[in-house]
N, C-alpha and C. Protein backbone atom coordinates (compact mmCIF):
# COMPACT_ATOMS: atom_id res chain seq x y z
N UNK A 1 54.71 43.60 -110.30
CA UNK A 1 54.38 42.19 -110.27
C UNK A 1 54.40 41.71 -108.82
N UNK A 2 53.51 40.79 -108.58
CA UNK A 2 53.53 40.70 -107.21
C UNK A 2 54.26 39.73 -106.70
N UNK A 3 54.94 39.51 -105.56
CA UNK A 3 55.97 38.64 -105.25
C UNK A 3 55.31 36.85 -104.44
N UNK A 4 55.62 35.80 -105.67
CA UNK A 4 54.70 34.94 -105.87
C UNK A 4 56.02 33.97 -105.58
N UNK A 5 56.11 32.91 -104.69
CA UNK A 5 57.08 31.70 -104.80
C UNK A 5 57.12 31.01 -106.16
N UNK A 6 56.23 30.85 -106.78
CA UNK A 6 56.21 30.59 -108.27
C UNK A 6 56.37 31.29 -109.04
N UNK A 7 56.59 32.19 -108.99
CA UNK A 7 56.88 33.51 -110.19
C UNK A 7 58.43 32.55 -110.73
N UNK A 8 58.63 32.77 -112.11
CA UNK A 8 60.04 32.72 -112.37
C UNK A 8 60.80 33.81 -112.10
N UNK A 9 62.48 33.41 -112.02
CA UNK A 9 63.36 34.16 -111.86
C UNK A 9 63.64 34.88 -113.28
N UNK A 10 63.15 36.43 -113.51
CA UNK A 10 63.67 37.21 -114.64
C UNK A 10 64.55 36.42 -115.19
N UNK A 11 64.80 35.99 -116.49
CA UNK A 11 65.71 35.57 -117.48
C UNK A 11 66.48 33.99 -116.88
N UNK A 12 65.50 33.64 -116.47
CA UNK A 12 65.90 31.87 -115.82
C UNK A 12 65.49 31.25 -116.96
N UNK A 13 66.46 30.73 -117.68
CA UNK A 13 66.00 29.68 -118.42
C UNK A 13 67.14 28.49 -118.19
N UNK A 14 66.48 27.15 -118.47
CA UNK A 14 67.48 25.83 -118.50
C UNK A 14 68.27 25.81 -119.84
N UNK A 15 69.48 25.40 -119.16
CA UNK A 15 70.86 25.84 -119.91
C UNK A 15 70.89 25.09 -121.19
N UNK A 16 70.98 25.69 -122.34
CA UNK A 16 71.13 25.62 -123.84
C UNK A 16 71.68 24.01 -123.86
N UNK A 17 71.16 23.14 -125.33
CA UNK A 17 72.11 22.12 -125.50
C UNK A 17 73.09 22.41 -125.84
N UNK A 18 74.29 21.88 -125.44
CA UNK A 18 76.07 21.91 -126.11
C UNK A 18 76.00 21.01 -127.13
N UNK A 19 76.57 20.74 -127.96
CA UNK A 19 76.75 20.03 -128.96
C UNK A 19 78.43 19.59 -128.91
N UNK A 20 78.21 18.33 -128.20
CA UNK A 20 79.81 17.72 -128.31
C UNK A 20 80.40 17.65 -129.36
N UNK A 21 82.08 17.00 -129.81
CA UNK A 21 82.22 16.83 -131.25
C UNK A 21 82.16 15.17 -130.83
N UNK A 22 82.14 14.70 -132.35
CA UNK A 22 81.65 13.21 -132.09
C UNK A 22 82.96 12.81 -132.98
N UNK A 23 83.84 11.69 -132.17
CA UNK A 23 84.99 11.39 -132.36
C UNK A 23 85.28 10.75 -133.32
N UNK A 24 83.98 10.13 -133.91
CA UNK A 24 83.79 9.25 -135.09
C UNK A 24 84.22 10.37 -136.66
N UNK A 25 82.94 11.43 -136.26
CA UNK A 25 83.34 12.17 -137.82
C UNK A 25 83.95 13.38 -137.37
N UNK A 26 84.99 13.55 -136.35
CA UNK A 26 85.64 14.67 -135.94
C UNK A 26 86.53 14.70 -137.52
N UNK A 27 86.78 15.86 -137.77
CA UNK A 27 88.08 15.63 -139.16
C UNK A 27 89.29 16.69 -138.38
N UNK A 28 89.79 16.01 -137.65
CA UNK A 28 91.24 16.73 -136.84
C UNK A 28 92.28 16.25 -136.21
N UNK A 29 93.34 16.18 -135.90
CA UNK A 29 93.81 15.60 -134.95
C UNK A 29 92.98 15.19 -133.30
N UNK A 30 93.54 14.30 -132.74
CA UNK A 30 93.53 14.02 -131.74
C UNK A 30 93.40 15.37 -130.67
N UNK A 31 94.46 16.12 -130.80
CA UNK A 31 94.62 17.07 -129.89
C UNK A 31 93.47 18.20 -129.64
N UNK A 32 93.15 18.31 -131.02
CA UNK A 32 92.11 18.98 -132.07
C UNK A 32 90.71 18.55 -131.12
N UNK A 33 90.59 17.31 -131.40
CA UNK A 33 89.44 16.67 -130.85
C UNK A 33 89.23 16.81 -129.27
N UNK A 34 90.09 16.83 -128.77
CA UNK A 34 90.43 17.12 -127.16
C UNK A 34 89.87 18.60 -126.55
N UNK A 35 90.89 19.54 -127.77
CA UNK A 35 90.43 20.65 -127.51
C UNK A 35 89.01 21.05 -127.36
N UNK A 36 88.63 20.82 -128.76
CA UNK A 36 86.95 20.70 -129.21
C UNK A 36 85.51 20.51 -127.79
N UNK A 37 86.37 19.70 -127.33
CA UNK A 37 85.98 18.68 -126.06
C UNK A 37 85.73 19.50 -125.00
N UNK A 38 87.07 20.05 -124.36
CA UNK A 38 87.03 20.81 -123.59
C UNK A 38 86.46 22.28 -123.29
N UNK A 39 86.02 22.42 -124.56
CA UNK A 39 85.60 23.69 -124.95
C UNK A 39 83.77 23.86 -124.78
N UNK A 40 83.40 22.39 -125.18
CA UNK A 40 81.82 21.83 -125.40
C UNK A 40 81.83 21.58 -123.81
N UNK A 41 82.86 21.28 -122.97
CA UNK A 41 82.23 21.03 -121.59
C UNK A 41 82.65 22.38 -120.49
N UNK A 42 83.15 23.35 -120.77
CA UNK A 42 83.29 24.21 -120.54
C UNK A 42 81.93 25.27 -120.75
N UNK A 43 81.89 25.02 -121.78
CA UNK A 43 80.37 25.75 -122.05
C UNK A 43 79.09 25.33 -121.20
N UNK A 44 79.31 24.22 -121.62
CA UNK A 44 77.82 23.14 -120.64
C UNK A 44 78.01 23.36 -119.38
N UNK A 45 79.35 23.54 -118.65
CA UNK A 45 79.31 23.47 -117.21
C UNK A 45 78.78 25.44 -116.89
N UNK A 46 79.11 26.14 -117.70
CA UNK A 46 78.87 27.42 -117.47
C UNK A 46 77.37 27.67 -117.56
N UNK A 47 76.64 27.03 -118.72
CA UNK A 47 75.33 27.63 -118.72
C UNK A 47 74.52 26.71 -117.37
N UNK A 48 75.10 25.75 -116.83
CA UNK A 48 74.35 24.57 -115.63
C UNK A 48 74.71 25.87 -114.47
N UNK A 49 76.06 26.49 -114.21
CA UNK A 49 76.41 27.40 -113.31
C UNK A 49 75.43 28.56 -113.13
N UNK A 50 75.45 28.92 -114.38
CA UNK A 50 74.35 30.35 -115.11
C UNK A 50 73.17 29.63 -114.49
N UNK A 51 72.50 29.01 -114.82
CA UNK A 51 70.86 28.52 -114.25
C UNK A 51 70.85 28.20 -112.64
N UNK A 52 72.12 27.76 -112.29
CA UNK A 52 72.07 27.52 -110.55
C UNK A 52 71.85 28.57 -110.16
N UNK A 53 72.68 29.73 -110.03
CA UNK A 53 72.74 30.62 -109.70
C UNK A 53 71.32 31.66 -109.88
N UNK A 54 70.67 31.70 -110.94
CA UNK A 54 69.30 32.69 -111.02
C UNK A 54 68.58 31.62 -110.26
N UNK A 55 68.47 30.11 -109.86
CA UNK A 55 67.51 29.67 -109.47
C UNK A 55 67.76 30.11 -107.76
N UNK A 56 68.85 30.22 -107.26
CA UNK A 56 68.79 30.62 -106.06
C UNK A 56 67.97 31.55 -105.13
N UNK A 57 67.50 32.28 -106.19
CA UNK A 57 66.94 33.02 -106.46
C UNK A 57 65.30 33.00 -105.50
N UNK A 58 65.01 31.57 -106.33
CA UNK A 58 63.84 31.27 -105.84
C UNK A 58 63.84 30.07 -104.65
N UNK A 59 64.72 29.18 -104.44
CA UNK A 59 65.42 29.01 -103.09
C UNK A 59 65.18 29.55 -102.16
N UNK A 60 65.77 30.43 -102.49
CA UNK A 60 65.66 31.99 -100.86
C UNK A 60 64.25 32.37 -100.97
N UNK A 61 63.61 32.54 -101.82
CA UNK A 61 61.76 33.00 -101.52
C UNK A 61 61.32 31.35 -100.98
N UNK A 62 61.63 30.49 -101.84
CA UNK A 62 60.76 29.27 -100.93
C UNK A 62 61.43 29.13 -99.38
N UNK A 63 62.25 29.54 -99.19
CA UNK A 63 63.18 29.16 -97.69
C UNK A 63 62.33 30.51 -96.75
N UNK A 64 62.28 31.76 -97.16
CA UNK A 64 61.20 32.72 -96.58
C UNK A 64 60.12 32.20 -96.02
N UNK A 65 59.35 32.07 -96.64
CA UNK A 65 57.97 31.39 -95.83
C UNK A 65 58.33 30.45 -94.42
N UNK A 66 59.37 29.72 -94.85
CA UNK A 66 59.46 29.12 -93.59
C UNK A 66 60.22 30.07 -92.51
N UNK A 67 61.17 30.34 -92.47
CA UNK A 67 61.44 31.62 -91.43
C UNK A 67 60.12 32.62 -90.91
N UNK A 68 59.20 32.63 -92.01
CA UNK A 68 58.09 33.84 -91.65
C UNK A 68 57.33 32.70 -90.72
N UNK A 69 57.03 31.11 -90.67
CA UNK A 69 55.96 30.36 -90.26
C UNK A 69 56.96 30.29 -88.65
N UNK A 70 57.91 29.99 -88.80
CA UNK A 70 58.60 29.56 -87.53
C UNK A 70 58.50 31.25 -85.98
N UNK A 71 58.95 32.48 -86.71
CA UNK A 71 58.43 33.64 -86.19
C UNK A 71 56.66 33.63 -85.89
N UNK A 72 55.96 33.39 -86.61
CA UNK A 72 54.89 33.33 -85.91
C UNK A 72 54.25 32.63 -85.09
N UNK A 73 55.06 31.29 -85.27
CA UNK A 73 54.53 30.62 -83.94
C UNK A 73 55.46 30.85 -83.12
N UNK A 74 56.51 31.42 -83.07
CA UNK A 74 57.39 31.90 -81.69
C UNK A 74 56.32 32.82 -81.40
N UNK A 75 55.24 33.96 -82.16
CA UNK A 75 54.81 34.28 -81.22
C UNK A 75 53.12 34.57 -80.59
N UNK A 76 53.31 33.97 -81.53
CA UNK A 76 51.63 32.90 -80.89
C UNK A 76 51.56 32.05 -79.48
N UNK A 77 52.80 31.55 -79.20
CA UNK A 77 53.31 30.83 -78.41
C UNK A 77 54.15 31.99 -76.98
N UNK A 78 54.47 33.21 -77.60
CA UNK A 78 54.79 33.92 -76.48
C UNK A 78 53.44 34.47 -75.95
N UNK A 79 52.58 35.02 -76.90
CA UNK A 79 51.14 35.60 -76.40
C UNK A 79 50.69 34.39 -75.44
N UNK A 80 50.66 33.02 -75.79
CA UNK A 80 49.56 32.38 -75.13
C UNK A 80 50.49 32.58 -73.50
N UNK A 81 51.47 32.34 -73.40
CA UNK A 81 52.09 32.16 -72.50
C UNK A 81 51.93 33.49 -71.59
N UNK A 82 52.16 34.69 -72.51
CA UNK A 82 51.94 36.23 -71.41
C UNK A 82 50.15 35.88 -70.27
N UNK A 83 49.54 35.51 -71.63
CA UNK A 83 48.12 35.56 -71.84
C UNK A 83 48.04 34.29 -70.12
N UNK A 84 48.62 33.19 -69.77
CA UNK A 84 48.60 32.35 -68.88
C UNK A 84 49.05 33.08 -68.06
N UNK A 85 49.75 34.06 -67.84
CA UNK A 85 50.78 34.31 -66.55
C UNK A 85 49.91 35.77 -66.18
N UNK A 86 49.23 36.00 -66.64
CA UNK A 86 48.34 37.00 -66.42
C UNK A 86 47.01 36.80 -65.99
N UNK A 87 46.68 35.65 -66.34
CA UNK A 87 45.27 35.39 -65.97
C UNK A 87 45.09 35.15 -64.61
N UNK A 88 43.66 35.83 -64.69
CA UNK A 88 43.28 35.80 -62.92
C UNK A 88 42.20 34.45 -62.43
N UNK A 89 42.68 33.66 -61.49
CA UNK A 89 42.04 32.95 -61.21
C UNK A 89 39.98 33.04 -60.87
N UNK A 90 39.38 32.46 -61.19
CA UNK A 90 37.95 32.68 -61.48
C UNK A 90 37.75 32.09 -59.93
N UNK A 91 38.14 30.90 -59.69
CA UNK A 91 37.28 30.90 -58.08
C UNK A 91 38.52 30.53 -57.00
N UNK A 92 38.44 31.18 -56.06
CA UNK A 92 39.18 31.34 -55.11
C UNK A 92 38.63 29.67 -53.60
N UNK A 93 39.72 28.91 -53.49
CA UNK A 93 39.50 28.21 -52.81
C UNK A 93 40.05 28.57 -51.35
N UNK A 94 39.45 28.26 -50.35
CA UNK A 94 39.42 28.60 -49.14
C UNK A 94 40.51 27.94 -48.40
């Protein structure tokens, strides 16, 4: 496959819905409900972690191009410059 800034990242997908418990028809204690809680945002914060992380992925390819654009005009910019310090004057003034 050819290496495309738009290509997706192998197995990048946006992170699953969690399904909170809803405090209204929770049937548990308090503590119960807490737990429940912590467990639904534990999950959610892992699969948001899980998707950061493969998207970095493509981060670093979009951040490439620019490192590759900035190198070439360093040396486009060194040629013109060799290219000036070399050149021979065309008419000689007296």
């Amino acid at each position: 496959m050819a290496d495309s800034l738009i290509a997706p990242v192998p197995g990048t997908k946006a992170p699953e819905k969690v399904e909170y418990p809803d405090e209204v028809i929770f049937a548990g204690s308090p503590l119960d409900y807490a737990n429940a809680m912590i467990d639904a945002l534990i999950l959610d914060k892992a699969g948001w972690e899980k998707f950061g992380v493969e998207q970095t992925g493509q981060l670093k390819k979009a951040n490439r191009d620019k490192a590759d654009i900035v190198k070439t005009v360093g040396d486009c910019e060194a040629r013109d410059r060799a290219a000036v310090r070399n050149a021979q004057p065309r008419f000689k003034i007296f």
